[in-house]
Protein backbone atom coordinates (compact mmCIF):
# COMPACT_ATOMS: atom_id res chain seq x y z
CA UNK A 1 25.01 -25.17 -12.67
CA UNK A 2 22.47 -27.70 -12.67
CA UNK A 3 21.65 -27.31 -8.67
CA UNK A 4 21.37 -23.43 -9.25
CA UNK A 5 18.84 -23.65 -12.28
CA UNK A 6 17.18 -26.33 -10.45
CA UNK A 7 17.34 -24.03 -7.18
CA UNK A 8 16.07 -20.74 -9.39
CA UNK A 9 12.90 -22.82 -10.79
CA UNK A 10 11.80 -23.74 -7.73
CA UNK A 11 12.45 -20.38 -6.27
CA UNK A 12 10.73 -18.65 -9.68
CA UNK A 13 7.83 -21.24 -9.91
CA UNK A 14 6.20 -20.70 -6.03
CA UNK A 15 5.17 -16.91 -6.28
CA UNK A 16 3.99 -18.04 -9.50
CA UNK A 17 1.87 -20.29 -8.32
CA UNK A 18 0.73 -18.72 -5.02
CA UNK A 19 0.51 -15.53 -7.84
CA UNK A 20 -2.22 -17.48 -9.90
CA UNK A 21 -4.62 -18.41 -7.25
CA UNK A 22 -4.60 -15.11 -5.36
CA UNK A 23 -5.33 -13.60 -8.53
CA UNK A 24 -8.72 -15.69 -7.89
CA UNK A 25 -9.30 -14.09 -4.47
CA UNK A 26 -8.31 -10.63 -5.18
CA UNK A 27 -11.26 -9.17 -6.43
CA UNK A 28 -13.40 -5.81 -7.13
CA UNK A 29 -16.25 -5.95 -4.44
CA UNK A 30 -19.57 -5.34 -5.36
CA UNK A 31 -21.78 -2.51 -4.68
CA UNK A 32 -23.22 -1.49 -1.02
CA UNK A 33 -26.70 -2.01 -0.98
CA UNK A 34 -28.75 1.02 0.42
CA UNK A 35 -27.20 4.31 1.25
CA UNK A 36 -24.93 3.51 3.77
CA UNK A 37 -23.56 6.72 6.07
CA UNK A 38 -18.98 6.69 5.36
CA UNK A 39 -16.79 8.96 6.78
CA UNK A 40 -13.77 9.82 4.40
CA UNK A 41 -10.97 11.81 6.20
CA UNK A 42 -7.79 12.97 4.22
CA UNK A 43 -4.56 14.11 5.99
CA UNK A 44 -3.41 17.01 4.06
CA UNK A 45 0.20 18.26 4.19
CA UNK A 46 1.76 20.35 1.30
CA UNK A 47 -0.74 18.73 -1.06
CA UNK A 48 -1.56 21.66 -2.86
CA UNK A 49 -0.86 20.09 -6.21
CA UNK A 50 -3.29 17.36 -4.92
CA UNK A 51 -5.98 18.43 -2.40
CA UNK A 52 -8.56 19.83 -5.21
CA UNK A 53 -8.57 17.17 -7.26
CA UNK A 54 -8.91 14.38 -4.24
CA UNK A 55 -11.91 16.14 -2.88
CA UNK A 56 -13.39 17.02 -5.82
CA UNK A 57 -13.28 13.25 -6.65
CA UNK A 58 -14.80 12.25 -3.37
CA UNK A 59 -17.68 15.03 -3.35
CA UNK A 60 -18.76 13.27 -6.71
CA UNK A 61 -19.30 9.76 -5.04
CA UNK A 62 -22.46 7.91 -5.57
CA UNK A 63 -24.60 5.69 -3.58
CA UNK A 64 -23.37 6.71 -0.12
CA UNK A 65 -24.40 9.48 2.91
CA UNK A 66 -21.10 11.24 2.89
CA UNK A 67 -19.26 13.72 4.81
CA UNK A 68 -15.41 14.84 4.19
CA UNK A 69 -12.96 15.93 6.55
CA UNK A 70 -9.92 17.34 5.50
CA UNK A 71 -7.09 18.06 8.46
CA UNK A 72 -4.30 19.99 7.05
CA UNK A 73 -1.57 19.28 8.85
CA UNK A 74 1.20 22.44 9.32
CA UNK A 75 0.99 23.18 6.08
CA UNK A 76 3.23 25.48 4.51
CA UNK A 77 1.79 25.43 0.35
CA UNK A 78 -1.71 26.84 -0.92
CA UNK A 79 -2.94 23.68 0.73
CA UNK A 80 -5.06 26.13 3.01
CA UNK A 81 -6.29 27.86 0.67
CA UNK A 82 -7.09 25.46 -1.91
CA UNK A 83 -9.79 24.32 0.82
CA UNK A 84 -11.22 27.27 1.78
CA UNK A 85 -12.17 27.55 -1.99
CA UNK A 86 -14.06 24.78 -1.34
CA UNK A 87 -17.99 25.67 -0.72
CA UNK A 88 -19.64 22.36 -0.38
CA UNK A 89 -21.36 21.75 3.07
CA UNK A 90 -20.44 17.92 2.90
CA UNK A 91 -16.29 19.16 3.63
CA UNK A 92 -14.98 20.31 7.28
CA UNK A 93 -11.49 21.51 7.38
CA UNK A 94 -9.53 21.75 10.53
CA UNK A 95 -5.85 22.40 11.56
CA UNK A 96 -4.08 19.45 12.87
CA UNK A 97 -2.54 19.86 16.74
CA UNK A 98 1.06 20.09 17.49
CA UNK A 99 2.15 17.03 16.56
CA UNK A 100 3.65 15.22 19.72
CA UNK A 101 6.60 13.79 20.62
CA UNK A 102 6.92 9.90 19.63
CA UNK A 103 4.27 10.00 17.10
CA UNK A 104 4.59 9.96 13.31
CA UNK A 105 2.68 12.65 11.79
CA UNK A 106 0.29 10.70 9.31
CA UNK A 107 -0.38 8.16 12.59
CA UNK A 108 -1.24 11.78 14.42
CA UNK A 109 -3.06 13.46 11.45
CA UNK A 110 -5.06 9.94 11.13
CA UNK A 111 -5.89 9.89 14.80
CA UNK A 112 -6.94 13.08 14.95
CA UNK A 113 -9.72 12.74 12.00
CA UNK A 114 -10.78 9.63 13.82
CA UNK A 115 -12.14 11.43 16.76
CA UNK A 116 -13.67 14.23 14.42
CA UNK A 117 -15.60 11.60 12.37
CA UNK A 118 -19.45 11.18 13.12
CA UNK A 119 -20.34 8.16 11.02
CA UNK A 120 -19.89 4.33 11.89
CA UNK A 121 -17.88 3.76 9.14
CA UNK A 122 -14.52 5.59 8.47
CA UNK A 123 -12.45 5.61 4.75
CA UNK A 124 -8.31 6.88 5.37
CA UNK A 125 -8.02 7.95 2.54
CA UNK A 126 -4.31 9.75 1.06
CA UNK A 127 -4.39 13.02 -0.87
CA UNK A 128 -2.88 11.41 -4.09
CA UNK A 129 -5.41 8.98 -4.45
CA UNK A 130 -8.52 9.84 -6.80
CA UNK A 131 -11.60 7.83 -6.52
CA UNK A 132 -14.29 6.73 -8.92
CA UNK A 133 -17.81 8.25 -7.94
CA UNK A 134 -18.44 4.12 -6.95
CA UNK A 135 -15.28 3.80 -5.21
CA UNK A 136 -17.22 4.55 -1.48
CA UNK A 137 -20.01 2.33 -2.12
CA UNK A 138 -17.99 -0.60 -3.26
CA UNK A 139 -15.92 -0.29 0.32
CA UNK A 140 -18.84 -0.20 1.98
CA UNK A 141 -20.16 -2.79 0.51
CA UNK A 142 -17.26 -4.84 1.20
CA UNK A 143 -17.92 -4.21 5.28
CA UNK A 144 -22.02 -5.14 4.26
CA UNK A 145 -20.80 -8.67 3.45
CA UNK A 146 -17.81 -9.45 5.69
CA UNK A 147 -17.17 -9.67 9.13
CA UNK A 148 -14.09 -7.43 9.21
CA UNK A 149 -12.72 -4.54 11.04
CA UNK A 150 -10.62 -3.36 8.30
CA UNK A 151 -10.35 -3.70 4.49
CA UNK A 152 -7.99 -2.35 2.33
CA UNK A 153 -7.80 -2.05 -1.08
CA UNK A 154 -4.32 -1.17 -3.82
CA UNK A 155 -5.52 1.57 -6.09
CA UNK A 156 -4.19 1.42 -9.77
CA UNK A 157 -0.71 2.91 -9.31
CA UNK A 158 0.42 5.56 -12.07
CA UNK A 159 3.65 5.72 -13.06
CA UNK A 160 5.36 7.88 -15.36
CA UNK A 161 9.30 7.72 -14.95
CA UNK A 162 12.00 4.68 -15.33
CA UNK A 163 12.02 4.61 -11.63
CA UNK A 164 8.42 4.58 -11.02
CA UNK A 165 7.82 1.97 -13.42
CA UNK A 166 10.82 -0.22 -12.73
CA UNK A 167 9.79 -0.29 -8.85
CA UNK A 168 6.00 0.59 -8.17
CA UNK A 169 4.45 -2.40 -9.84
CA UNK A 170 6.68 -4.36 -7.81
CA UNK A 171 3.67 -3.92 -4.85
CA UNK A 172 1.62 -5.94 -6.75
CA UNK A 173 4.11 -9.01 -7.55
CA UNK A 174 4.99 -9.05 -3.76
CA UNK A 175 1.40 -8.47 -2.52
CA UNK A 176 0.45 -11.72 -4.73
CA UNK A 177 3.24 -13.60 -4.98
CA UNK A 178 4.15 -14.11 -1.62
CA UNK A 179 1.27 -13.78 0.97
CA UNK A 180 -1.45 -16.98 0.80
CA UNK A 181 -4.68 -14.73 0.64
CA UNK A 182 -6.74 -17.73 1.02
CA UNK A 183 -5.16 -18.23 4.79
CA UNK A 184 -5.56 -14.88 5.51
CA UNK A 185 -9.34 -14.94 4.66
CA UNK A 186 -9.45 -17.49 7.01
CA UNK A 187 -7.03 -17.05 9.70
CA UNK A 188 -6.61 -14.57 12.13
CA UNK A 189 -2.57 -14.78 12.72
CA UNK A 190 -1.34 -11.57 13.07
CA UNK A 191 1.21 -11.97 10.63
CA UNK A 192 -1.33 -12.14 7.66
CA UNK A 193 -2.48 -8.66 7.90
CA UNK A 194 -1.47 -6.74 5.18
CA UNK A 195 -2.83 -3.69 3.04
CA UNK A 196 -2.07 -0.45 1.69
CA UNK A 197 -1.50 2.61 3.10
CA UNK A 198 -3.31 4.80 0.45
CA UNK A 199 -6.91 3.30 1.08
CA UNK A 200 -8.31 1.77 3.98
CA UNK A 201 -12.14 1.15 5.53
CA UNK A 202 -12.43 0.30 8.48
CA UNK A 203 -15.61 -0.28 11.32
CA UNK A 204 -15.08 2.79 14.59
CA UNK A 205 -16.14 -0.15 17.11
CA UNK A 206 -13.04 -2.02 15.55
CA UNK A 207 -10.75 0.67 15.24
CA UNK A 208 -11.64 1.91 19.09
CA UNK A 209 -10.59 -1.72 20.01
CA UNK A 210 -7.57 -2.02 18.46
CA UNK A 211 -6.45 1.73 20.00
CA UNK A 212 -6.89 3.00 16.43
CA UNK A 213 -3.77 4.87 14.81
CA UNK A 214 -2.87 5.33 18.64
CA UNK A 215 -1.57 1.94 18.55
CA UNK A 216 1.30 2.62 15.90
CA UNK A 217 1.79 6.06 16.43
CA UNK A 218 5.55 5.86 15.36
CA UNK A 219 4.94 3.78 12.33
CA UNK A 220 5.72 4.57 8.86
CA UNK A 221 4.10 1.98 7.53
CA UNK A 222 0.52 1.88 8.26
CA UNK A 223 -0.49 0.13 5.35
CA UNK A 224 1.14 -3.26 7.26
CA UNK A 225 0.80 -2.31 10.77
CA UNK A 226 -2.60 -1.04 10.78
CA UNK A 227 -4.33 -4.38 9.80
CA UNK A 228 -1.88 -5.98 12.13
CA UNK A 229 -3.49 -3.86 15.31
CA UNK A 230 -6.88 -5.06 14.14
CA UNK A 231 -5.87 -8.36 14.02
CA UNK A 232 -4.33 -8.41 17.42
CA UNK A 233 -7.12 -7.17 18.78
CA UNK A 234 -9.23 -9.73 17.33
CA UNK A 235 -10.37 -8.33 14.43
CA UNK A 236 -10.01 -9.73 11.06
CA UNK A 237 -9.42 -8.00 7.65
CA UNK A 238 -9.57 -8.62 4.59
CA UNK A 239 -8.06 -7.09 0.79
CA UNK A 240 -9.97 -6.24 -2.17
CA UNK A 241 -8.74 -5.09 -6.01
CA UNK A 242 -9.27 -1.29 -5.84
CA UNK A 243 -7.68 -0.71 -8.98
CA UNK A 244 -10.51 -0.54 -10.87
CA UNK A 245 -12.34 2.15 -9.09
CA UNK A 246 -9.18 4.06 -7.32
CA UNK A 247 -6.34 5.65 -9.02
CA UNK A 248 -2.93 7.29 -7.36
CA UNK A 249 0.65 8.31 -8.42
CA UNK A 250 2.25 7.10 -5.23
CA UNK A 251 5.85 9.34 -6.43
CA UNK A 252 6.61 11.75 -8.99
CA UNK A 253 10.26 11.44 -9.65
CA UNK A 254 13.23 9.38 -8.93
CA UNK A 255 14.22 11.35 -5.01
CA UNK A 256 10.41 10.58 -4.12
CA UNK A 257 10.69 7.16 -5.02
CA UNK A 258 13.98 6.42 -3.18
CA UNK A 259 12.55 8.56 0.03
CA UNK A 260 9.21 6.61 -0.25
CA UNK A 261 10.61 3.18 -0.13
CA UNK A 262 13.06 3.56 2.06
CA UNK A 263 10.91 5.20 4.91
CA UNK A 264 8.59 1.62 4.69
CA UNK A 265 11.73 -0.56 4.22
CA UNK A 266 12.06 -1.10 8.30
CA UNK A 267 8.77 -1.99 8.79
CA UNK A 268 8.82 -4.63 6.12
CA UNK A 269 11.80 -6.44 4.57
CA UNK A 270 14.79 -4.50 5.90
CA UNK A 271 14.57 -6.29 9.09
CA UNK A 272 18.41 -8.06 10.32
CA UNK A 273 16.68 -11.27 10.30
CA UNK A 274 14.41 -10.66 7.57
CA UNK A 275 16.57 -9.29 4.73
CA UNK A 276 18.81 -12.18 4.25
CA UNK A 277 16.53 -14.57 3.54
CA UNK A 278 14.32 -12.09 1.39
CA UNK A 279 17.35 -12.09 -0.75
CA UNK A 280 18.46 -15.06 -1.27
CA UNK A 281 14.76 -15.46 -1.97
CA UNK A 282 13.66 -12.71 -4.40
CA UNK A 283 17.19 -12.68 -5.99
CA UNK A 284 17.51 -16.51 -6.33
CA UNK A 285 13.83 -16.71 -8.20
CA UNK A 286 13.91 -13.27 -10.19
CA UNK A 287 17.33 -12.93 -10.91
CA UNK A 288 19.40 -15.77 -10.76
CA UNK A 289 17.13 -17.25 -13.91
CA UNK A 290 18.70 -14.54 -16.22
CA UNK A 291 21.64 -14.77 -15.00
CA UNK A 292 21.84 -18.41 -15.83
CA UNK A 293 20.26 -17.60 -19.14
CA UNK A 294 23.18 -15.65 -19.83
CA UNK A 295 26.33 -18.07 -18.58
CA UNK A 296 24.64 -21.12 -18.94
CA UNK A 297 21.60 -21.61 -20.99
CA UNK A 298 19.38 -24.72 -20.23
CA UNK A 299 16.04 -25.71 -20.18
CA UNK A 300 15.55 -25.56 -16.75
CA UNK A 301 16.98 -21.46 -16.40
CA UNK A 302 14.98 -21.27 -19.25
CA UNK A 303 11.52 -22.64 -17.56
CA UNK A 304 12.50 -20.72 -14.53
CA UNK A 305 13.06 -17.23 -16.32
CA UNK A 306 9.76 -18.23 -17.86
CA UNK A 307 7.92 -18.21 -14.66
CA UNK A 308 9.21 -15.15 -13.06
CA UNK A 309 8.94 -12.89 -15.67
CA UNK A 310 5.50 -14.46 -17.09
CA UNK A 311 4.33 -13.65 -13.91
CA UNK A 312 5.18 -9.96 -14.34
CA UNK A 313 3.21 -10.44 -17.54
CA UNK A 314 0.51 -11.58 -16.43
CA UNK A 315 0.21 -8.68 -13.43
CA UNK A 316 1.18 -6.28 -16.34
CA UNK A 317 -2.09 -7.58 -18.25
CA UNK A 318 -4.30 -7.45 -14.93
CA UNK A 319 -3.41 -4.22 -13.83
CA UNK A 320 -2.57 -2.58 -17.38
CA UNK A 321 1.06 -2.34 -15.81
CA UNK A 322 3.78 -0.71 -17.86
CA UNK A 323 5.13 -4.17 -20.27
CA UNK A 324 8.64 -3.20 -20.59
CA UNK A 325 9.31 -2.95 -16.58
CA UNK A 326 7.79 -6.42 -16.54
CA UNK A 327 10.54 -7.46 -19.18
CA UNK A 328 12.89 -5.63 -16.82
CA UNK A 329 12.09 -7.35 -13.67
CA UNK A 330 15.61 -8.67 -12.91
CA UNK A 331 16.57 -5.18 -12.46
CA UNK A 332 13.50 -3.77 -10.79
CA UNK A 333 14.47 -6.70 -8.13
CA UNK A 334 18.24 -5.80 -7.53
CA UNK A 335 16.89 -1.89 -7.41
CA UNK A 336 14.03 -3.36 -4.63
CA UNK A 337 16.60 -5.30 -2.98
CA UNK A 338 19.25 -2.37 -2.77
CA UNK A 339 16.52 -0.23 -1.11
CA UNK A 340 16.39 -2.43 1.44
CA UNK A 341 19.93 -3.40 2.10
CA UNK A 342 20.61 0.81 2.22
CA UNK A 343 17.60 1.60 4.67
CA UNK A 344 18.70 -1.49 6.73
CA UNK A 345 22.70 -0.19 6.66
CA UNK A 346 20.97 3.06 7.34
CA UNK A 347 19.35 1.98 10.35
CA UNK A 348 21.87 0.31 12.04
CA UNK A 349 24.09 3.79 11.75
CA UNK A 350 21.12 5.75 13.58
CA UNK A 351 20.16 7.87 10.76
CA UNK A 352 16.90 8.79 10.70
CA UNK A 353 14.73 8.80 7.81
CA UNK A 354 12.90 11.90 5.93
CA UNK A 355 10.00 12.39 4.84
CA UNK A 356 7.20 15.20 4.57
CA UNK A 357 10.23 17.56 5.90
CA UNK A 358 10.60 15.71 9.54
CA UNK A 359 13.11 13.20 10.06
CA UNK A 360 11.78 9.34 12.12
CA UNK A 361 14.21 7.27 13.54
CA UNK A 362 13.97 3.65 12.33
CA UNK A 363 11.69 1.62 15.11
C-alpha cells in the first residue's frame, strides 16, 4: 500500500503543479487597439434554438469593423428563418454546398465561410457560444500583440445537469493540468497545439498556408487539429482565457453529452497507444487517492487526494465551476475514462460515430 499511495501522490501532485503555473499564463487578453476589420462566420445547422441569440450577441460587439456570415448548412429547423428575420446589413446568409464525400460537415461548413470572408482576420465561431460586446476586440487584440496564426480561446462552459457538470469542467483540468503552456508559447512542435473548437481567430495568410479547414476535412475535432495544421505549416498559436468575455452550453442533456465526447474521443485520448497510459495516468492520480482513502488511510493518500481534488477547487474558484463536481472528481474521471475506452472499443468494431444526424467513421 505504501508504493501505491506513494505512486498516486506523485501521479496527483504533477497536474497540480503544471495546473498552478499555467494558471499564470492563461490569461484574458487585453483590448485591440484601433478598430481593427474581423470576420466572424458561424456554421449553422438545426440551431434554431441558438442562431438568434449568437448573432444578436455578435451584432452588439464593440470596438471592431465587423461583418457576419452565417452558412446554414441543410438545415431542416426554423434555422432559415430565424435569419431571414434578421435585418441588419452587417449579416450575409448563404446555403452551404452539398457536402462532399470524405469531408466532415463543420470542416466543409468552415471552409466554405473561409472563402466568403472579406476581412484579414477571420473569428470560427459555434452557434452555442454567446459573446460579450468586447469579446471581438479582445481576439483581435490578441493577433495585435503576437506573432500567431491562430489563437483560441475556452469560453465559460454552462452546465446545468449531473452529466454536464460531472464531465464538462473536466476541459479545463486537462487543458491545465497536463499541457506545459509555457513550451508551447515558445515552441513550435506540432504536438503542442491545442484549443477549442467553439472559438478560434485566426490570420487568412496563415490559414491559406496551412490549407485551412481543407487540411482536416474529416476531423471531428478541430479544436486539436486545427492549431496542429498551423503549426505544421509553420505557424505558431497561442491560448487565451475566454471565459470571461465568452459564454456556451457545449450539451444540454445526458445523450448530447455522451454523443459529444465520444465523437472527439479518437482524435484525442482514445488512441490504442494512447489510452493505456492515459489511464493508468488519470486513474492512478484522480482516483486511486480515494480509493486508498477508503481501504487504507495514510498520510500520503491523504496528501495525494489533497492535490487532485484541491486542484478541482481551485479551477472551480477560477472559472466559477460547479463545487460539488469538483468534490466528485473521482467519478467525473472513471465517467471521462469510460468515454474513451467505449469510443476506442467502438472504433475498432467499425462503427461509425453520430452526430448532427450523419454518421463519421473513426479516422
Amino acid at each position: 500500500m505504501t508504493m501505491l499511495s506513494s505512486l498516486a501522490l506523485f501521479l496527483a501532485v504533477g497536474p497540480l503543479l503544471l495546473g498552478l503555473w499555467n494558471l499564470r499564463l492563461y490569461r484574458q487578453p487585453a483590448l485591440a487597439v484601433g478598430r481593427p476589420a474581423v470576420s466572424v462566420l458561424i456554421p449553422a445547422r438545426n440551431e434554431e434554438a441558438n442562431i438568434g441569440a449568437a448573432c444578436a450577441a455578435v451584432l452588439a460587439s464593440d470596438g471592431v469593423e465587423l461583418e457576419l456570415i452565417v452558412l446554414d448548412d441543410a438545415s431542416t429547423d426554423r434555422t432559415p428563418a430565424i435569419l431571414a428575420g434578421i435585418t441588419d446589413p452587417r449579416l450575409r446568409v448563404t446555403a452551404a454546398p452539398r457536402l462532399p464525400p470524405g469531408w466532415s460537415g463543420k470542416q466543409h461548413a468552415c471552409h466554405v465561410l473561409s472563402g466568403l470572408a472579406r476581412h484579414h482576420l477571420m473569428v470560427f465561431v459555434d452557434a452555442d457560444v454567446r459573446l460579450a460586446p468586447d469579446a471581438l476586440s479582445r481576439m483581435a487584440g490578441t493577433m495585435q500583440r503576437h506573432d500567431v496564426g491562430l489563437a483560441s480561446g475556452f469560453p465559460a462552459q454552462d452546465t446545468m445537469t449531473w452529466s454536464e457538470q460531472l464531465l464538462i469542467p473536466l476541459i479545463h483540468f486537462l487543458l491545465l493540468g497536463f499541457l506545459p503552456i509555457a513550451a508551447m508559447l515558445r515552441s513550435p512542435a506540432v504536438g503542442l497545439g491545442a484549443g477549442c473548437g467553439q472559438l478560434f481567430i485566426v490570420r487568412r495568410d496563415a490559414y491559406v498556408r496551412a490549407g485551412g479547414h481543407a487540411a482536416i476535412k474529416a476531423s471531428l475535432h478541430d479544436g486539436l487539429m486545427l492549431p496542429r495544421a498551423f503549426r505544421r505549416a509553420g505557424s505558431m498559436t497561442r491560448l487565451f482565457d475566454a471565459s470571461s468575455f465568452a459564454r456556451c452550453r457545449m450539451y444540454a442533456n445526458a445523450a448530447q453529452v455522451w454523443e459529444g465526447l465520444c465523437k472527439n474521443a479518437t482524435e484525442g485520448m482514445a488512441k490504442p497507444r494512447a489510452l493505456p497510459v492515459w489511464t493508468v495516468i488519470l486513474a492512478g492520480g484522480q482516483v486511486l487517492p480515494t480509493v486508498l482513502m477508503l481501504v487504507a488511510p495514510g498520510w500520503t493518500a491523504g496528501l495525494a487526494v489533497l492535490a487532485s481534488i484541491g486542484f478541482r477547487l481551485v479551477l472551480a474558484a477560477r472559472f466559477r465551476q460547479p463545487w460539488v463536481a469538483a468534490v466528485l472528481h473521482p467519478l467525473g474521471i472513471i465517467a471521462l475514462l469510460v468515454v474513451q475506452w467505449w469510443s476506442l472499443i467502438r472504433a475498432a468494431r467499425g462503427r461509425p460515430a453520430i452526430w448532427r444526424g450523419r454518421a463519421y467513421t473513426a479516422q
